[in-house]
C-alpha atoms as a PDB file:
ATOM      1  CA  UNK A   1      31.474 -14.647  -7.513  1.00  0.00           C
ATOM      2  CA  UNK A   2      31.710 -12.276 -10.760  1.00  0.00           C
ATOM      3  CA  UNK A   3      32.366 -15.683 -12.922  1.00  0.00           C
ATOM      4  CA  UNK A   4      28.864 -17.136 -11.114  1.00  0.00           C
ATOM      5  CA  UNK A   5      27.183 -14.235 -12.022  1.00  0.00           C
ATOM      6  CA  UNK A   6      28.421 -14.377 -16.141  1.00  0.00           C
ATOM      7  CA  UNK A   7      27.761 -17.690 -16.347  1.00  0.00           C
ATOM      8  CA  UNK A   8      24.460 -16.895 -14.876  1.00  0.00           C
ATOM      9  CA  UNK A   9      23.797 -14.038 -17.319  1.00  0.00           C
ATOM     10  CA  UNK A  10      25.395 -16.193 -20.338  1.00  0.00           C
ATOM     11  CA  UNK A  11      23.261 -19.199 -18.981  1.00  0.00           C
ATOM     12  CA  UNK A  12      20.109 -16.720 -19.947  1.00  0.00           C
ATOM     13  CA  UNK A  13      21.563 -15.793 -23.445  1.00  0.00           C
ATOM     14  CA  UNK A  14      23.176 -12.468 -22.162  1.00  0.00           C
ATOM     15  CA  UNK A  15      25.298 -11.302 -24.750  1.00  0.00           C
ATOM     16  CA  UNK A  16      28.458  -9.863 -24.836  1.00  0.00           C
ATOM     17  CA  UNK A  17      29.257 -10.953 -20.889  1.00  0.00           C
ATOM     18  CA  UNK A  18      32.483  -9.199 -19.593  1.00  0.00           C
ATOM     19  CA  UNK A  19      33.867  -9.145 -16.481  1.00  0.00           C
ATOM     20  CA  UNK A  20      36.022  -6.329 -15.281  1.00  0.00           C
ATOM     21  CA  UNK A  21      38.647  -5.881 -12.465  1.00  0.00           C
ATOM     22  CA  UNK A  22      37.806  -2.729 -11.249  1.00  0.00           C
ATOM     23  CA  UNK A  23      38.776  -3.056  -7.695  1.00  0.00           C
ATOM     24  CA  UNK A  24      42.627  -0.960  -7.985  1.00  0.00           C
ATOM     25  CA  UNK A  25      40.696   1.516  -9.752  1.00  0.00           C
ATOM     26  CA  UNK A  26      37.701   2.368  -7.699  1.00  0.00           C
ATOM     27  CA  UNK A  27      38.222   1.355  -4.626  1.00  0.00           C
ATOM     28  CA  UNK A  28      34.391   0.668  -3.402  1.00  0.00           C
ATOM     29  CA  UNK A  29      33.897  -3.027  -5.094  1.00  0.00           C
ATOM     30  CA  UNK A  30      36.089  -5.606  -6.891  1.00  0.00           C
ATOM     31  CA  UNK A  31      35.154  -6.578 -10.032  1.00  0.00           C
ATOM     32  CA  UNK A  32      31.921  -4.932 -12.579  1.00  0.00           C
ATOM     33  CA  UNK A  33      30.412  -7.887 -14.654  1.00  0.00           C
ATOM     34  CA  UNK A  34      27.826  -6.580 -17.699  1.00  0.00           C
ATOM     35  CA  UNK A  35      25.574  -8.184 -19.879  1.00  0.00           C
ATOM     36  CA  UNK A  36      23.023  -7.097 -22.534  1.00  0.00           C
ATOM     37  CA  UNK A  37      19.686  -8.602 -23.062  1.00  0.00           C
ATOM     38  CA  UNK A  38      17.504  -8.183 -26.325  1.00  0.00           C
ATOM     39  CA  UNK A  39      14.651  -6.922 -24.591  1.00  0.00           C
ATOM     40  CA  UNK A  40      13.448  -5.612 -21.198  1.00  0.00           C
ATOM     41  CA  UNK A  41      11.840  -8.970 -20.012  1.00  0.00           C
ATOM     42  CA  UNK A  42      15.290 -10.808 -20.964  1.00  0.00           C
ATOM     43  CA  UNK A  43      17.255  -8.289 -19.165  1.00  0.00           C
ATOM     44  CA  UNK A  44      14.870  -8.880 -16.438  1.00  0.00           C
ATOM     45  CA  UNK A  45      15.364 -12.489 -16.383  1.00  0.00           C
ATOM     46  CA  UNK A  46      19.261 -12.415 -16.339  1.00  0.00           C
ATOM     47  CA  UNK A  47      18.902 -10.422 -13.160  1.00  0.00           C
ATOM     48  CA  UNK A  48      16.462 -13.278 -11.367  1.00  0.00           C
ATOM     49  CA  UNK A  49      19.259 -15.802 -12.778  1.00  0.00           C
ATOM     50  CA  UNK A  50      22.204 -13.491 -11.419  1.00  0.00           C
ATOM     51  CA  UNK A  51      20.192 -13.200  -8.296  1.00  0.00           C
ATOM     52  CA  UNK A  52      19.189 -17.032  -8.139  1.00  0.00           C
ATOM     53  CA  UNK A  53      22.817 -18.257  -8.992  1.00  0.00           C
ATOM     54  CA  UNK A  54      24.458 -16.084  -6.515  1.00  0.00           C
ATOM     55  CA  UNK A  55      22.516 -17.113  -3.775  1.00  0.00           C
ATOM     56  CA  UNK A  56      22.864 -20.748  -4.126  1.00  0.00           C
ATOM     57  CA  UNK A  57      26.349 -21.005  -4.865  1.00  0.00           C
ATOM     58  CA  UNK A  58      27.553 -17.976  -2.274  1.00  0.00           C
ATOM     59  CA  UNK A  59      24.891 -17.250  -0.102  1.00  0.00           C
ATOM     60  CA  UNK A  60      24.545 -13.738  -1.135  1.00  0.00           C
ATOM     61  CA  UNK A  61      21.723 -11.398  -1.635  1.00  0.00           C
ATOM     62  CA  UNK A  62      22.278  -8.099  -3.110  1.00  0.00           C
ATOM     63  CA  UNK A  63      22.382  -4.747  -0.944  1.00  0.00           C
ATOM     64  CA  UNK A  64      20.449  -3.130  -3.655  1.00  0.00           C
ATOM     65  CA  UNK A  65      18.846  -3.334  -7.507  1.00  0.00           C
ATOM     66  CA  UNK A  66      18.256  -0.058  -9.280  1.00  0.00           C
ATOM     67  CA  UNK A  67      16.542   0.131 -12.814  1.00  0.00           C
ATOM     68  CA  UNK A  68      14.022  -2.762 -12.629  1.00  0.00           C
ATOM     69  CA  UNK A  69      11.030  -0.936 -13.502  1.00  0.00           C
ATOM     70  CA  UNK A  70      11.967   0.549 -16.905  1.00  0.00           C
ATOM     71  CA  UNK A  71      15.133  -2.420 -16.838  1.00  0.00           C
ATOM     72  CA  UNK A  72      16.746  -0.923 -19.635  1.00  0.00           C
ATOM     73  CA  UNK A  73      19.955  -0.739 -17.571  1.00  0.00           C
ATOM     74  CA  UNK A  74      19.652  -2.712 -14.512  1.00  0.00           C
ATOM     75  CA  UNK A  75      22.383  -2.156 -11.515  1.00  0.00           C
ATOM     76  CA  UNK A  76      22.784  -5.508  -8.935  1.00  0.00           C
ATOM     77  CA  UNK A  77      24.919  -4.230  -5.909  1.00  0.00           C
ATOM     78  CA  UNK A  78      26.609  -6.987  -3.894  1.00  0.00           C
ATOM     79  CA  UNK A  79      28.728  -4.354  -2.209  1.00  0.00           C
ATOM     80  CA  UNK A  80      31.921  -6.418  -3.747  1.00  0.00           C
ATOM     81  CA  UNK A  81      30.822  -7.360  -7.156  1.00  0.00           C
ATOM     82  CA  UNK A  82      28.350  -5.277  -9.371  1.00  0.00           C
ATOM     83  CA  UNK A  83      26.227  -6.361 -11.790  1.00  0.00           C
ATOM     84  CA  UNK A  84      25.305  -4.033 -14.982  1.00  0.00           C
ATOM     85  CA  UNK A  85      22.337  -5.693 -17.447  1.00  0.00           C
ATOM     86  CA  UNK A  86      22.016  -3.380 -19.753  1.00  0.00           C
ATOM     87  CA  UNK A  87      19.641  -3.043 -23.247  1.00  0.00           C
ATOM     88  CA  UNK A  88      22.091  -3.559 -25.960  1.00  0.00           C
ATOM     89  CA  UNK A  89      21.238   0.053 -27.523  1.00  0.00           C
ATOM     90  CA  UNK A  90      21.433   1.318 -24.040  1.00  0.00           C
ATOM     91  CA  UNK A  91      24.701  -0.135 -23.409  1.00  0.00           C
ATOM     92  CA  UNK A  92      26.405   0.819 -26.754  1.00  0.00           C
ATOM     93  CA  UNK A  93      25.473   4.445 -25.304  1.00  0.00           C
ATOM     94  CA  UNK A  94      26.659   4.460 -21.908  1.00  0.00           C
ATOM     95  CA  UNK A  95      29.995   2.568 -23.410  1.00  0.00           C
ATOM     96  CA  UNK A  96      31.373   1.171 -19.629  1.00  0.00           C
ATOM     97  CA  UNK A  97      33.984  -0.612 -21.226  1.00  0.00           C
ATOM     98  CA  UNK A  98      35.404   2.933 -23.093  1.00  0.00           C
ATOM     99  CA  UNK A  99      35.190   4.078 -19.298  1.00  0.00           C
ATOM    100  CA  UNK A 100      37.014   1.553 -17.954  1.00  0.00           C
ATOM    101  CA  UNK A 101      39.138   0.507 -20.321  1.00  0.00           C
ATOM    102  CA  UNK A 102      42.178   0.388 -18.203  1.00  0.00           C
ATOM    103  CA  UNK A 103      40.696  -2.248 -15.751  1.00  0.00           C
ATOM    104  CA  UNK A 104      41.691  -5.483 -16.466  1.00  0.00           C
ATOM    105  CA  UNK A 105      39.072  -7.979 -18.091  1.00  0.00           C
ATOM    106  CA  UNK A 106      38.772 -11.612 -16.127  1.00  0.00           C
ATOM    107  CA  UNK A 107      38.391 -14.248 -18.555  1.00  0.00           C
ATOM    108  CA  UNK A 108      36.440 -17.135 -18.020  1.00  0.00           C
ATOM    109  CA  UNK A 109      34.433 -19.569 -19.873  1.00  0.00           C
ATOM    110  CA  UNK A 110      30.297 -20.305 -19.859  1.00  0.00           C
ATOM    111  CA  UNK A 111      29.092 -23.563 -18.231  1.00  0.00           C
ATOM    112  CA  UNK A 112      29.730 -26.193 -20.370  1.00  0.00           C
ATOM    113  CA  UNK A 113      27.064 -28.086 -18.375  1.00  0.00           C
ATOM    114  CA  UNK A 114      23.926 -25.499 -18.840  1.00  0.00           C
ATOM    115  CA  UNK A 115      24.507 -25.870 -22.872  1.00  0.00           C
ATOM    116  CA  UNK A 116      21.532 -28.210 -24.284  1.00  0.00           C
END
């Protein structure tokens, strides 16, 4: 699910997609996948494509989305996998991958496919 939802996010020229295995740190979800977008209507449109890709390949529907109205950091709760778009400035401030930095990253590769 986390490597649907960056290639979704890359798919929508996210930047800077990471995945991280959170899951023996936290405890309360599996894996933290971020993105940045240039702009509030991009980072807006990575979430529909995060939503939209999730949902057709896994069924799933997210529990919750906070930060949509200003969407300069937008949280997408699937209760196993959470999805952080973020502003670039915004994310260079909050830093999640300092935080984190001992969780493993997942590496995997956009869709080859979605590339025109």
């Amino acid at each position: 699910m986390a490597i649907v939802a960056a290639r979704a996010a890359a798919d929508k020229l996210g930047t800077d997609v990471v995945i991280l295995d959170v899951g023996d740190i936290i405890g309360i979800t599996e894996a933290f996948v971020l993105a940045s977008g240039s702009n509030t209507r991009q980072v807006r449109t990575i979430c529909d494509e995060v939503e939209f890709a999730l949902k057709v390949e896994a069924d799933l529907s997210p529990r919750s989305v906070e930060g949509l109205a200003d969407a300069s950091w937008v949280l997408v709760d699937y209760g196993v996998l959470i999805v952080h778009v973020f502003l670039t400035e915004t994310r260079e401030f909050y830093d999640l991958e300092r935080l984190w930095s001992d969780a493993p990253r997942i590496d995997w590769e956009p869709d080859r496919r979605a590339v025109i």
